[in-house]
N, C-alpha and C. Protein backbone atom coordinates (compact mmCIF):
# COMPACT_ATOMS: atom_id res chain seq x y z
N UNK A 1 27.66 20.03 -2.38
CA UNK A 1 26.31 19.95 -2.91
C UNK A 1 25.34 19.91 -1.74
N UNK A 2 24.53 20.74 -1.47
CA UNK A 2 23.21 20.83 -0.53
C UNK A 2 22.31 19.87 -1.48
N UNK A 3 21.59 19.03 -0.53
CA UNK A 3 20.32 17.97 -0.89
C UNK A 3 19.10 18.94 -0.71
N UNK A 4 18.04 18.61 -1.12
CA UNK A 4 16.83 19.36 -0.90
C UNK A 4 16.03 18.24 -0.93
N UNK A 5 15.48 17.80 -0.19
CA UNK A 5 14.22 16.63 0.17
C UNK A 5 12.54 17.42 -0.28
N UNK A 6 12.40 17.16 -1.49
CA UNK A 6 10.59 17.35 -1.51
C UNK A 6 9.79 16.83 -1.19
N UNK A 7 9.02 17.26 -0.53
CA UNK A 7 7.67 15.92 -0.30
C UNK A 7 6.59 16.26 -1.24
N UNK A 8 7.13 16.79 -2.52
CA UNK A 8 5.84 16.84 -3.94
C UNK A 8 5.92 16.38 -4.78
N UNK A 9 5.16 15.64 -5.52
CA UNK A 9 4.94 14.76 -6.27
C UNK A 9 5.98 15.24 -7.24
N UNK A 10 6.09 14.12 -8.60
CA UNK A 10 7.33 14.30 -9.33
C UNK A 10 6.74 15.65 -10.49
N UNK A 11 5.76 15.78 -10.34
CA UNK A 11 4.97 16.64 -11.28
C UNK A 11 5.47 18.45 -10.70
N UNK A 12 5.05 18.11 -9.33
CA UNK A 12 5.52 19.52 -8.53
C UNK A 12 6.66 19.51 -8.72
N UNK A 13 7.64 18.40 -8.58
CA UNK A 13 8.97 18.89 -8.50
C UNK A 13 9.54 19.83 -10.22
N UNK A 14 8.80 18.86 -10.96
CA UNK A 14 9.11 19.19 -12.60
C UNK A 14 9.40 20.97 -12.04
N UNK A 15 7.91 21.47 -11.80
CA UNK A 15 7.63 22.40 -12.05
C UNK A 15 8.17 23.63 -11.07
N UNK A 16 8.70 22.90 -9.95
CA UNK A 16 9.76 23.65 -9.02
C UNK A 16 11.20 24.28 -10.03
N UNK A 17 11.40 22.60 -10.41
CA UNK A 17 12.50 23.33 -11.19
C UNK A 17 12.68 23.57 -12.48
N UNK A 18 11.63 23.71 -13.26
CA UNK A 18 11.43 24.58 -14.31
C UNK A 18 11.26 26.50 -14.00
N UNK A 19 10.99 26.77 -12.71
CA UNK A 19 10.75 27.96 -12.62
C UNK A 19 11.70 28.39 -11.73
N UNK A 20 13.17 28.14 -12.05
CA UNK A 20 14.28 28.30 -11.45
C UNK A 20 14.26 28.55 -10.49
N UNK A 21 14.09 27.30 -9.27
CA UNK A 21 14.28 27.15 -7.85
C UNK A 21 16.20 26.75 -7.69
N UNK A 22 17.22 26.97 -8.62
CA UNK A 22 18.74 26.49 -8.43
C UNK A 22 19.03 27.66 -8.33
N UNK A 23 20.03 27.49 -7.92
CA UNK A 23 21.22 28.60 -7.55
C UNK A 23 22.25 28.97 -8.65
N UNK A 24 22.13 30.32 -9.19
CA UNK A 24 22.61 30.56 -10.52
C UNK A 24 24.21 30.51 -10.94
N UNK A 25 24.87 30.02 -9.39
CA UNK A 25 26.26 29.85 -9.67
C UNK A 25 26.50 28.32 -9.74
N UNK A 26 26.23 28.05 -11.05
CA UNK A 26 26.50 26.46 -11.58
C UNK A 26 28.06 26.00 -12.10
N UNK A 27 28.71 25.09 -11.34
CA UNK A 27 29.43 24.78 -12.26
C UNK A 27 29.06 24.53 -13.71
N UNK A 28 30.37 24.07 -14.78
CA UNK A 28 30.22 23.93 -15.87
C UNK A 28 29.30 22.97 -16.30
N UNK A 29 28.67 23.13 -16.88
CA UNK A 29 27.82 21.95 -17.28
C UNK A 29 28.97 20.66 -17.90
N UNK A 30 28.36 19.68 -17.66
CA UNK A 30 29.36 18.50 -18.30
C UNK A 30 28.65 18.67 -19.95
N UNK A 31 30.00 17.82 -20.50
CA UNK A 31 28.80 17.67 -22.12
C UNK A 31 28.33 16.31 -22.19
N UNK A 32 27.47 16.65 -23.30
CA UNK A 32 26.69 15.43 -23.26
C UNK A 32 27.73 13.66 -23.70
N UNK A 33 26.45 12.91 -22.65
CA UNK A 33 27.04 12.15 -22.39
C UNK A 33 26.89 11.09 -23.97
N UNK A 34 27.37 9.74 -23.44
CA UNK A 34 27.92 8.98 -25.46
C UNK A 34 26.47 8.31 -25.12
N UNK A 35 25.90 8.13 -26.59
CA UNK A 35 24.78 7.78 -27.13
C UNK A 35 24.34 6.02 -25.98
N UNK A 36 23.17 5.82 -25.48
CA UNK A 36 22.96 4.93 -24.72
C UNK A 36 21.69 4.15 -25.60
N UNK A 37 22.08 3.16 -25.07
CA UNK A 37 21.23 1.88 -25.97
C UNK A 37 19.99 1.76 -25.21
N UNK A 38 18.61 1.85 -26.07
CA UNK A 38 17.17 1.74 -25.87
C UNK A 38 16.86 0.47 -26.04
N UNK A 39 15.81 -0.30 -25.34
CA UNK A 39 15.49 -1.51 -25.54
C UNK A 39 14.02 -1.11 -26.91
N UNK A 40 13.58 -1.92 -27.61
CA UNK A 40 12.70 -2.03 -28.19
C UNK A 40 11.63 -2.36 -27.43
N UNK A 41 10.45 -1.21 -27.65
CA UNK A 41 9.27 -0.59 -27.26
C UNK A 41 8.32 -1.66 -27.30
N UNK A 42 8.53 -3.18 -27.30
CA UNK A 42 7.49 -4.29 -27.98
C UNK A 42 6.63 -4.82 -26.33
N UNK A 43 7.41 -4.09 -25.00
CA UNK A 43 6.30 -4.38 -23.87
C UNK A 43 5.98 -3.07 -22.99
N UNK A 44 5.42 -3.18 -22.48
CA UNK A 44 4.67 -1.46 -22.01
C UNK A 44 6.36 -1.64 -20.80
N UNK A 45 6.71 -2.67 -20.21
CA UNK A 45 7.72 -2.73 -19.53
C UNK A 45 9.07 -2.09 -19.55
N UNK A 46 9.47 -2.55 -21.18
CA UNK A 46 10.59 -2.02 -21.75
C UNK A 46 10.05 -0.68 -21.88
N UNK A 47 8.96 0.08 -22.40
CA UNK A 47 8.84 1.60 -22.53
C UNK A 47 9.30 2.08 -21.15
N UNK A 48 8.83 1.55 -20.01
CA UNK A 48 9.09 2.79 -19.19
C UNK A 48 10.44 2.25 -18.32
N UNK A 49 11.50 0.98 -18.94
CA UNK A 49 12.96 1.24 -18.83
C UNK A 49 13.55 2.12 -19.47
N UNK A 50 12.89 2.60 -20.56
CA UNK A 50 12.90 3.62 -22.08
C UNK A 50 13.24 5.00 -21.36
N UNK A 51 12.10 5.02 -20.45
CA UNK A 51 11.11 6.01 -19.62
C UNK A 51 12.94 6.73 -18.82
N UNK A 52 12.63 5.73 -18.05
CA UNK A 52 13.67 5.91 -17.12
C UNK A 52 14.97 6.92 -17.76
N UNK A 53 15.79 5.74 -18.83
CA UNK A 53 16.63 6.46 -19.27
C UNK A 53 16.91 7.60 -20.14
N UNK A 54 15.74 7.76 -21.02
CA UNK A 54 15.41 8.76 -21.65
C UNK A 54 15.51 10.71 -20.67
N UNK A 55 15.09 10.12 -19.46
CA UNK A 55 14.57 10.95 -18.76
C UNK A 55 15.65 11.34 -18.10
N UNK A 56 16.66 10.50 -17.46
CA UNK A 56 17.93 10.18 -17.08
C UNK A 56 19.10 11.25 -17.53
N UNK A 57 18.77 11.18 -19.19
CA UNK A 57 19.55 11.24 -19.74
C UNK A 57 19.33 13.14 -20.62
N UNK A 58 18.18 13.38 -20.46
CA UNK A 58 17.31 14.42 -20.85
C UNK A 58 17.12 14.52 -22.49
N UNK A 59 16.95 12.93 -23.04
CA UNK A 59 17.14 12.81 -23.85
C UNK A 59 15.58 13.16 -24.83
N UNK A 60 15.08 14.28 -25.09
CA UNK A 60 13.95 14.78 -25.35
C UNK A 60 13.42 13.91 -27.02
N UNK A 61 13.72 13.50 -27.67
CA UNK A 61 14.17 13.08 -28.92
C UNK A 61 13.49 11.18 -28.41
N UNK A 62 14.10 10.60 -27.59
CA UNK A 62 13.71 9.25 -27.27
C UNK A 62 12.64 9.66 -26.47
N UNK A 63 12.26 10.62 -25.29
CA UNK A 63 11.54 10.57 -24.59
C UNK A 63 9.80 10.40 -25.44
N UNK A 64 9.71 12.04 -26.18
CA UNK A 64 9.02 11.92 -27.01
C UNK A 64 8.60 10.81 -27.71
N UNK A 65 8.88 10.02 -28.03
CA UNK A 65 8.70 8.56 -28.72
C UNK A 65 8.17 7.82 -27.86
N UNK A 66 8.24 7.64 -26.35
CA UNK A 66 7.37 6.94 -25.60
C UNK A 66 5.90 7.10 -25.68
N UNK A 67 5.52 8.45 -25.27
CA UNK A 67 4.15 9.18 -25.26
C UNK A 67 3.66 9.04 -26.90
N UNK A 68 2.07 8.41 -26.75
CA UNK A 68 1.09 8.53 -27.99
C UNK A 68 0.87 10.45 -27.57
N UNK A 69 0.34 10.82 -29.13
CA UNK A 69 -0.04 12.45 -29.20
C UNK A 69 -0.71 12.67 -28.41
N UNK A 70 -1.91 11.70 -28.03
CA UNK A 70 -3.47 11.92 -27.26
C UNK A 70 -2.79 11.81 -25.83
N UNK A 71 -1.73 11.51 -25.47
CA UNK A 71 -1.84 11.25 -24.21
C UNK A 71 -2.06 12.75 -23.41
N UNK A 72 -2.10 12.33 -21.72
CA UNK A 72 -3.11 12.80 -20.73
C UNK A 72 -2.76 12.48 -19.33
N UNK A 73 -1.82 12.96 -18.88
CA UNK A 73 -1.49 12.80 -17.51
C UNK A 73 -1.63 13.86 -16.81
N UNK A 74 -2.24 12.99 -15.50
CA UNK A 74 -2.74 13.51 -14.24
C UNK A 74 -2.00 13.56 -12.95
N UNK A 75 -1.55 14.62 -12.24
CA UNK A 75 -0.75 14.73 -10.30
C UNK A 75 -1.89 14.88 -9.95
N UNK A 76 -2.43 14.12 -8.62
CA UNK A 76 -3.18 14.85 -7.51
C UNK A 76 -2.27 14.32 -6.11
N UNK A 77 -2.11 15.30 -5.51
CA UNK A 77 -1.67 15.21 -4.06
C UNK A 77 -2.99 15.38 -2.88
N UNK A 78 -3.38 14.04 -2.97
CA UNK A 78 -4.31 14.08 -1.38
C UNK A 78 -4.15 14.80 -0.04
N UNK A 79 -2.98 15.06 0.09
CA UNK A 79 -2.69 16.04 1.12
C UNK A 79 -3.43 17.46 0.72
N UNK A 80 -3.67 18.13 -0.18
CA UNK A 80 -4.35 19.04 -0.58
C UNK A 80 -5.53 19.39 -0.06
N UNK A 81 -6.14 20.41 0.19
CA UNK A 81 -7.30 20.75 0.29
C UNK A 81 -8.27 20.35 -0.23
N UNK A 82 -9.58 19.83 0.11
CA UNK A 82 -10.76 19.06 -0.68
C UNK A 82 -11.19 20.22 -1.53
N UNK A 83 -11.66 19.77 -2.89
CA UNK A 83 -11.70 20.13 -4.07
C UNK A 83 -10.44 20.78 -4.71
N UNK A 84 -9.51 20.48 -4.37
CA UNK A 84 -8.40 21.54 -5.09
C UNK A 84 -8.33 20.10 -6.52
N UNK A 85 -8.14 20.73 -7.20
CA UNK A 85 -7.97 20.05 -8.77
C UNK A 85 -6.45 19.68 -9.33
N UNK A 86 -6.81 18.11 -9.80
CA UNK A 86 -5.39 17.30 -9.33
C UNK A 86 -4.73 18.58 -11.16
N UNK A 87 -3.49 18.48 -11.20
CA UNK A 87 -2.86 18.71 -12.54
C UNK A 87 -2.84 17.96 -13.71
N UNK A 88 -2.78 18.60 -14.73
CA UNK A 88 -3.41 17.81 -15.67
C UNK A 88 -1.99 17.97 -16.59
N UNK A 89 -1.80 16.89 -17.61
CA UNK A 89 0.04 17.23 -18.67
C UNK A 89 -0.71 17.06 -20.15
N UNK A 90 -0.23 17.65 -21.13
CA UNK A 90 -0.41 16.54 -22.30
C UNK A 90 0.73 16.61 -23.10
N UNK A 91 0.21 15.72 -24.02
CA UNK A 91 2.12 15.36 -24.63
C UNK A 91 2.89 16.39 -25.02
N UNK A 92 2.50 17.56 -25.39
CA UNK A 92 3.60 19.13 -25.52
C UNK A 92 4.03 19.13 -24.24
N UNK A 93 3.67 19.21 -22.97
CA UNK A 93 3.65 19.23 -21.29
C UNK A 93 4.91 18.37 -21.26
N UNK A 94 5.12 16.89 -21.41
CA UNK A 94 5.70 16.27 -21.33
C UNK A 94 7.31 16.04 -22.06
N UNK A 95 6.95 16.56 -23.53
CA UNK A 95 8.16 16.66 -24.17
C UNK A 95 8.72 18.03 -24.08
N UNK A 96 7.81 18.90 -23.49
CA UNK A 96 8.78 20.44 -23.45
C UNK A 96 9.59 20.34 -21.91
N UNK A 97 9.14 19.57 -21.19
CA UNK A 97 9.63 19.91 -20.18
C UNK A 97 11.25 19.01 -20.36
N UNK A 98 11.37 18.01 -20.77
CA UNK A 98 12.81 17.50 -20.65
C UNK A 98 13.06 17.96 -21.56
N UNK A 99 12.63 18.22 -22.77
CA UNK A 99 13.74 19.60 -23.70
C UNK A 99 14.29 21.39 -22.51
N UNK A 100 13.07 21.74 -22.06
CA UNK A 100 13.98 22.57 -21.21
C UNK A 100 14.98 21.94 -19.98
N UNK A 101 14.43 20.71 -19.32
CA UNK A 101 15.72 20.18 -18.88
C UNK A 101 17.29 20.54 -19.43
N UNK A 102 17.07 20.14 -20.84
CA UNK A 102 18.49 19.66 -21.28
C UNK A 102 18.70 21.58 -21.93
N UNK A 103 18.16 22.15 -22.25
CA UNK A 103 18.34 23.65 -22.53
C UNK A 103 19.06 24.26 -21.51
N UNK A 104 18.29 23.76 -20.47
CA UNK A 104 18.97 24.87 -18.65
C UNK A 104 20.53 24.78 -18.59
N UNK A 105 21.33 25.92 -18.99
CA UNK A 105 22.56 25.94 -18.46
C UNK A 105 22.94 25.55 -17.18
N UNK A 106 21.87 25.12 -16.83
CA UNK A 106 22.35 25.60 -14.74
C UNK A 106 22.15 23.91 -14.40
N UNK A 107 20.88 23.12 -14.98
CA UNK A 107 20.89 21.54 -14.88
C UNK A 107 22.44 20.74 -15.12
N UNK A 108 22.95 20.18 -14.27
CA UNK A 108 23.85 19.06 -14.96
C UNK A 108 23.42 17.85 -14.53
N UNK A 109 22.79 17.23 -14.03
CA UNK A 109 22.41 15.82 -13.84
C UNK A 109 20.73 15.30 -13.51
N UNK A 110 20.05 14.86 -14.03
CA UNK A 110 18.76 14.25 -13.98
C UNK A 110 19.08 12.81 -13.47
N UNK A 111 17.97 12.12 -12.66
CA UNK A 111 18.23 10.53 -12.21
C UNK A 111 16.35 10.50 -12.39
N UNK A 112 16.02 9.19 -13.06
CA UNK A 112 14.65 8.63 -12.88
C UNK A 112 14.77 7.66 -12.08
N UNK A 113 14.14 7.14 -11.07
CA UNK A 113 13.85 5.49 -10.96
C UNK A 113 12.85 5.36 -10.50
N UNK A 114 12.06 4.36 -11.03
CA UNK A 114 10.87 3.36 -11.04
C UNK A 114 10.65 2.41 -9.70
N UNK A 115 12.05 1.88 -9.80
CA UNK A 115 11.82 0.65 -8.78
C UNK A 115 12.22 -0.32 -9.73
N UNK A 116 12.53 -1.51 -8.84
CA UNK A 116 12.94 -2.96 -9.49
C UNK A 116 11.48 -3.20 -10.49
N UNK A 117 11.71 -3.77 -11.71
CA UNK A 117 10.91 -3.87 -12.61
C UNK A 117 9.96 -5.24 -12.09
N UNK A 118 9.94 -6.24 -11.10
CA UNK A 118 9.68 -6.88 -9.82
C UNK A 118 8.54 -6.53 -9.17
N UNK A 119 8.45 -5.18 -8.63
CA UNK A 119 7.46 -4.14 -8.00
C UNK A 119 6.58 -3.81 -9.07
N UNK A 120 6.55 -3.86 -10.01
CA UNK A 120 4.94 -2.95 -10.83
C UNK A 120 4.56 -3.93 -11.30
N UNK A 121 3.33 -3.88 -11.41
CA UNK A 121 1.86 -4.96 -11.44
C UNK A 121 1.76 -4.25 -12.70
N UNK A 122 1.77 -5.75 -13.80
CA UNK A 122 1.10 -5.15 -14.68
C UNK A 122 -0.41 -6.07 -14.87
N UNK A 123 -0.89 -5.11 -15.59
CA UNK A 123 -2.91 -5.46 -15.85
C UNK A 123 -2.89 -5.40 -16.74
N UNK A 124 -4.44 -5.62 -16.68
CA UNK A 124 -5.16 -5.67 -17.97
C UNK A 124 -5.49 -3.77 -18.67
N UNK A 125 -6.22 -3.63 -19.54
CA UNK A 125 -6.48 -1.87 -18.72
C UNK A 125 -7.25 -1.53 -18.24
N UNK A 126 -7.52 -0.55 -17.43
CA UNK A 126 -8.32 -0.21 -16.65
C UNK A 126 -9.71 0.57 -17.14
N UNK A 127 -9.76 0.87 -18.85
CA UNK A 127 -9.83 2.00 -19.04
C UNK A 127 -10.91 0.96 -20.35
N UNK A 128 -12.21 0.47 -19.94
CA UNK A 128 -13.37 -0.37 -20.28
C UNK A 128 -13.40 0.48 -21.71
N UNK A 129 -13.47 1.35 -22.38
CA UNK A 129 -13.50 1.74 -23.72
C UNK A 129 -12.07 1.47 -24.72
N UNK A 130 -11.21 1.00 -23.82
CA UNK A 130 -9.62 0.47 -24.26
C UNK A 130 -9.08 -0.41 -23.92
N UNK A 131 -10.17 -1.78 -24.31
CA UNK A 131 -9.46 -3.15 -23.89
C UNK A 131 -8.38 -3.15 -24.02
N UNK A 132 -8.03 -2.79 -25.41
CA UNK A 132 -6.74 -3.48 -25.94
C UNK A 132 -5.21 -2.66 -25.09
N UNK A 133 -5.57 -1.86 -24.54
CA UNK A 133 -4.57 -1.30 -23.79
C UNK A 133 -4.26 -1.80 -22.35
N UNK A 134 -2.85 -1.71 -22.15
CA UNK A 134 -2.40 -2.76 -21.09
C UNK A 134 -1.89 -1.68 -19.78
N UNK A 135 -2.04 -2.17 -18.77
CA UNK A 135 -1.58 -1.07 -17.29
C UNK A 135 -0.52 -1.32 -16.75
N UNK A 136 0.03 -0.53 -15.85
CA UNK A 136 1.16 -0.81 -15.19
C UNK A 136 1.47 -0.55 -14.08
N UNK A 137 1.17 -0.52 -12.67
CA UNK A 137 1.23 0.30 -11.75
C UNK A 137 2.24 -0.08 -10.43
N UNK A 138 2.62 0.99 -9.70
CA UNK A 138 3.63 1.02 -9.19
C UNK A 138 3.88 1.81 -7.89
N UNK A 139 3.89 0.89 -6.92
CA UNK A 139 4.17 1.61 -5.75
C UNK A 139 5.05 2.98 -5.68
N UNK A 140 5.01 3.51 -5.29
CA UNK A 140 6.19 4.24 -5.16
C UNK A 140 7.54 4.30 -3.81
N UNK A 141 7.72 3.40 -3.56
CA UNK A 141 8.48 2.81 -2.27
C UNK A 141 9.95 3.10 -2.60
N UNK A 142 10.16 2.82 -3.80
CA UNK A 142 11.32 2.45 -4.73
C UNK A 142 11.70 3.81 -5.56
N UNK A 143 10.67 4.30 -5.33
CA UNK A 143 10.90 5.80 -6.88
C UNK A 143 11.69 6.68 -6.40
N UNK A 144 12.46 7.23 -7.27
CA UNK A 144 13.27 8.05 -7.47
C UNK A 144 13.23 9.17 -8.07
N UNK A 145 13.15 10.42 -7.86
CA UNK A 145 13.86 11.49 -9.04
C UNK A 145 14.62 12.87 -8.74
N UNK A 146 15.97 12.78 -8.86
CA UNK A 146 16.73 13.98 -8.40
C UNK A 146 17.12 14.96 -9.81
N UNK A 147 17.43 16.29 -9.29
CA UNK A 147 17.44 17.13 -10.42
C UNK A 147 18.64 18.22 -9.95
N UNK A 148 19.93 18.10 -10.11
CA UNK A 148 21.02 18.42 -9.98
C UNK A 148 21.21 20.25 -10.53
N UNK A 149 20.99 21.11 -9.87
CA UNK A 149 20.84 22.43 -10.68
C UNK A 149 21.89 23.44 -10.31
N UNK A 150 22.89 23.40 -10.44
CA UNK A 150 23.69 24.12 -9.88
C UNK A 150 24.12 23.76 -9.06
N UNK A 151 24.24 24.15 -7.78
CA UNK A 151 25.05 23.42 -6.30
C UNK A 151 24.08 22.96 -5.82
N UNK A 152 22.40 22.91 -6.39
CA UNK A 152 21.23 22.42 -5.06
C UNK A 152 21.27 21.00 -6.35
N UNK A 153 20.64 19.95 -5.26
CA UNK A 153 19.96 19.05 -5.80
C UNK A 153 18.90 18.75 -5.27
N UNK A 154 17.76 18.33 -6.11
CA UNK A 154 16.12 18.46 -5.66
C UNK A 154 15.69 17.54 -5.97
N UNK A 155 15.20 16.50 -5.18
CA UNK A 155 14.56 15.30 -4.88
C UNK A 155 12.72 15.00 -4.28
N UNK A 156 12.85 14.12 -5.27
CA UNK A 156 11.22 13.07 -4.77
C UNK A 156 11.54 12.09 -4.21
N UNK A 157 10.84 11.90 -3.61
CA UNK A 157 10.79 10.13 -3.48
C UNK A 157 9.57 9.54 -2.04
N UNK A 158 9.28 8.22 -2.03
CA UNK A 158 8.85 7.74 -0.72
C UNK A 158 7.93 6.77 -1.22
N UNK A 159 7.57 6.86 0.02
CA UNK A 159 6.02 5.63 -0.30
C UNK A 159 5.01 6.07 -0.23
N UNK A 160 4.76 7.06 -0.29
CA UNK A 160 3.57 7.53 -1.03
C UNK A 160 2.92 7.69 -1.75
N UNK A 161 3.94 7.48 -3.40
CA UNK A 161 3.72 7.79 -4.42
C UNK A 161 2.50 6.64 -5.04
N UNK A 162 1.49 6.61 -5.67
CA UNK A 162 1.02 5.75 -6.29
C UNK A 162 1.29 5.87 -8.03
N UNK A 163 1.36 5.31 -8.84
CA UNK A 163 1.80 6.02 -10.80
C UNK A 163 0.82 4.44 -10.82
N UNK A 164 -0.10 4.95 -12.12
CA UNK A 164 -0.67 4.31 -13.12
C UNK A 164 -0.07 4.54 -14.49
N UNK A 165 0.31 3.90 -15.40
CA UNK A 165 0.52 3.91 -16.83
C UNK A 165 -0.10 3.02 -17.82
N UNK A 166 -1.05 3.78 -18.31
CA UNK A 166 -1.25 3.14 -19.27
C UNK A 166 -0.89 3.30 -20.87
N UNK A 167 -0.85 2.09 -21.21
CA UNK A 167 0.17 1.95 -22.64
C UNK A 167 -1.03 1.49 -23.70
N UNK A 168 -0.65 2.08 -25.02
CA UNK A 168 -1.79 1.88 -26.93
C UNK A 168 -0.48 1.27 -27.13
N UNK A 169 -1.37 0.17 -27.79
CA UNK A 169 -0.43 -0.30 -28.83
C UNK A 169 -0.33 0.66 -30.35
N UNK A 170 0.65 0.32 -30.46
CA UNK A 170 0.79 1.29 -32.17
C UNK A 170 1.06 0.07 -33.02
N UNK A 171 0.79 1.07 -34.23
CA UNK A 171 0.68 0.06 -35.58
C UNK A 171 1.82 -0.89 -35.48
N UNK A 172 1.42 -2.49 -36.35
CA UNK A 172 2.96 -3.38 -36.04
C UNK A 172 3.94 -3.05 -36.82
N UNK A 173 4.88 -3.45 -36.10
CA UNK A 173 6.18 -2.87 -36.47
C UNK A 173 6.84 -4.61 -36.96
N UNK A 174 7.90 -4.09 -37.73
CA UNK A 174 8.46 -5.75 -38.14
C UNK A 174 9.99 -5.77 -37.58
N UNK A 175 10.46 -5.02 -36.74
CA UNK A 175 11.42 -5.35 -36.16
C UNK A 175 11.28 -5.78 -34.47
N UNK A 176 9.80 -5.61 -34.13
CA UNK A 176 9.43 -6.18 -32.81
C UNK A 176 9.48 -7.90 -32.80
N UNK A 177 9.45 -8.27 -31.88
CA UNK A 177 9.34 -9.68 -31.55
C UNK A 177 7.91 -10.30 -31.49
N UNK A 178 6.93 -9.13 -30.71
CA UNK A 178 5.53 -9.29 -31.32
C UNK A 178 4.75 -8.61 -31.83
N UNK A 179 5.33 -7.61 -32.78
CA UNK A 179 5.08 -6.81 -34.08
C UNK A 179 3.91 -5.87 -33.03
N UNK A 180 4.41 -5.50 -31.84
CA UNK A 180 3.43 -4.28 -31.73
C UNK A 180 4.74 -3.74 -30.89
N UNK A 181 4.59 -2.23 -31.35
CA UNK A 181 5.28 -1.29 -30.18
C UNK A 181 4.28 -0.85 -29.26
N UNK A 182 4.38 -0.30 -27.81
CA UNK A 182 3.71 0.34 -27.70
C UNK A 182 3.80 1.87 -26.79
N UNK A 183 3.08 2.38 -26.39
CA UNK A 183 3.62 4.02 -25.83
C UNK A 183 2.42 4.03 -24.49
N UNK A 184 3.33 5.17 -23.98
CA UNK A 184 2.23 5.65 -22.92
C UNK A 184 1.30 6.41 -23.17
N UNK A 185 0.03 6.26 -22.85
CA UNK A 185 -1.04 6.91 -23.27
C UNK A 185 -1.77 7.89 -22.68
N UNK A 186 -1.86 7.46 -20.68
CA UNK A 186 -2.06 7.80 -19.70
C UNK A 186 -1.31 7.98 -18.51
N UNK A 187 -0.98 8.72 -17.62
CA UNK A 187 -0.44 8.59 -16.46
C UNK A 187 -1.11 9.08 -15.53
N UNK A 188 -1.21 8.55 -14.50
CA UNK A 188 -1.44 8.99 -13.07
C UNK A 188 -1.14 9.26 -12.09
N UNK A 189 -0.97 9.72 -11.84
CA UNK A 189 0.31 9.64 -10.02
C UNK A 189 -0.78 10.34 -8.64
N UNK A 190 -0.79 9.58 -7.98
CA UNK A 190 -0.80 10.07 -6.53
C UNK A 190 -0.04 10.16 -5.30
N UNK A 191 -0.35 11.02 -4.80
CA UNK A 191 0.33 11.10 -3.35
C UNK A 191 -0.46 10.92 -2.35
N UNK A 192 -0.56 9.92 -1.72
CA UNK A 192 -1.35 9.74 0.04
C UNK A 192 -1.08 10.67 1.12
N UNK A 193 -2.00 10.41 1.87
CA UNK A 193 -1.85 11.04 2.99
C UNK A 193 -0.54 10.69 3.75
C-alpha cells in the first residue's frame, strides 16, 4: 500500500477522491462489515461519535440522520489566494458523497477521527438568531481521515485544521434521556496558514 499525505482540507480530500484519484487495480473489495451500535443522538457529542462511525463505516443511511435538511457547510483553506471563495456543502453534498463512497468498487476502507472527545469545546451557539443551538469546536491536532482506494491510501490530517459544528435540536423524542435529539446543522472547517 503507497500512503499519500494531503495537505487539503477534508472537503478537498472528499473531492480528490470522488473524482477518481485511485488506482483502478483494486483488490477485492471486502463485504460489508456486521451492523455497529450507534449511541443515541440526545448530545451534539454523541452525534458526531455517530459522525465518526457512520462515516467510518460508509454507512450513508445513519450518516444522513445526523445532518438537519437546512444544513450548510463551509471549507476555506487560508493558504489560498485572497478572495478565492471558501466551498460551500448542503445536505444532498453530504449524504451523496458517502453513498458514492460505499458505491466505488475501488474504495475498501474509510477511517474518521475527531480527536479524544476531551479536545472539543463545546459552547453555547455562535449563531445570535439560534440560541437554542449548541457548538462544538475542535482543534484539529488529533483529526484524522484516510480513504483506502485501491492500492493508494489518501490522507488528511494536522494542526491546522480548525471544524465548527453546530447542532438544532429536533422535536422530543421519548426514548432520549433528555427528550431532545439533536443533528448537525452547520459546519465549518478551516485550514491556517
Amino acid at each position: 500500500m503507497r500512503a499519500v499525505r494531503s495537505k487539503c482540507a477534508p472537503a478537498f480530500l472528499a473531492a480528490m477522491i470522488l473524482s477518481g484519484c485511485g488506482d483502478s487495480n483494486n483488490p477485492a473489495k471486502p463485504p460489508p462489515a456486521a451492523p455497529v451500535a450507534y449511541m443515541m443522538r440526545s448530545t451534539p457529542q454523541n452525534v458526531l461519535h455517530n459522525l465518526e462511525i457512520a462515516y467510518s463505516h460508509m454507512d450513508s443511511s445513519e450518516y444522513k440522520g445526523l445532518y438537519d435538511s437546512s444544513y450548510v457547510g463551509t471549507s476555506q483553506d487560508l493558504n489560498d489566494p485572497p478572495g478565492t471563495m471558501p466551498l460551500s456543502f448542503t445536505y444532498s453534498d453530504e449524504v451523496g458523497h458517502v453513498a458514492a463512497l460505499r458505491r466505488s468498487p475501488t474504495i475498501s476502507s474509510v477511517s474518521l477521527e475527531l480527536g479524544q472527545t476531551s479536545s472539543w469545546n463545546r459552547l453555547e451557539s455562535s449563531d445570535p438568531s439560534h440560541p437554542e443551538w449548541a457548538a462544538i469546536q475542535i482543534a484539529g491536532t488529533s483529526f484524522d481521515i484516510q480513504v483506502t482506494d485501491g492500492y493508494n491510501t489518501v490522507q488528511a490530517s494536522g494542526s491546522h485544521e480548525f471544524f465548527e459544528f453546530l447542532f438544532k435540536p429536533s422535536a422530543p423524542e421519548y426514548l432520549s434521556p433528555t427528550d431532545t435529539l439533536w443533528q448537525i446543522v452547520r459546519w465549518t472547517e478551516t485550514r491556517s496558514p
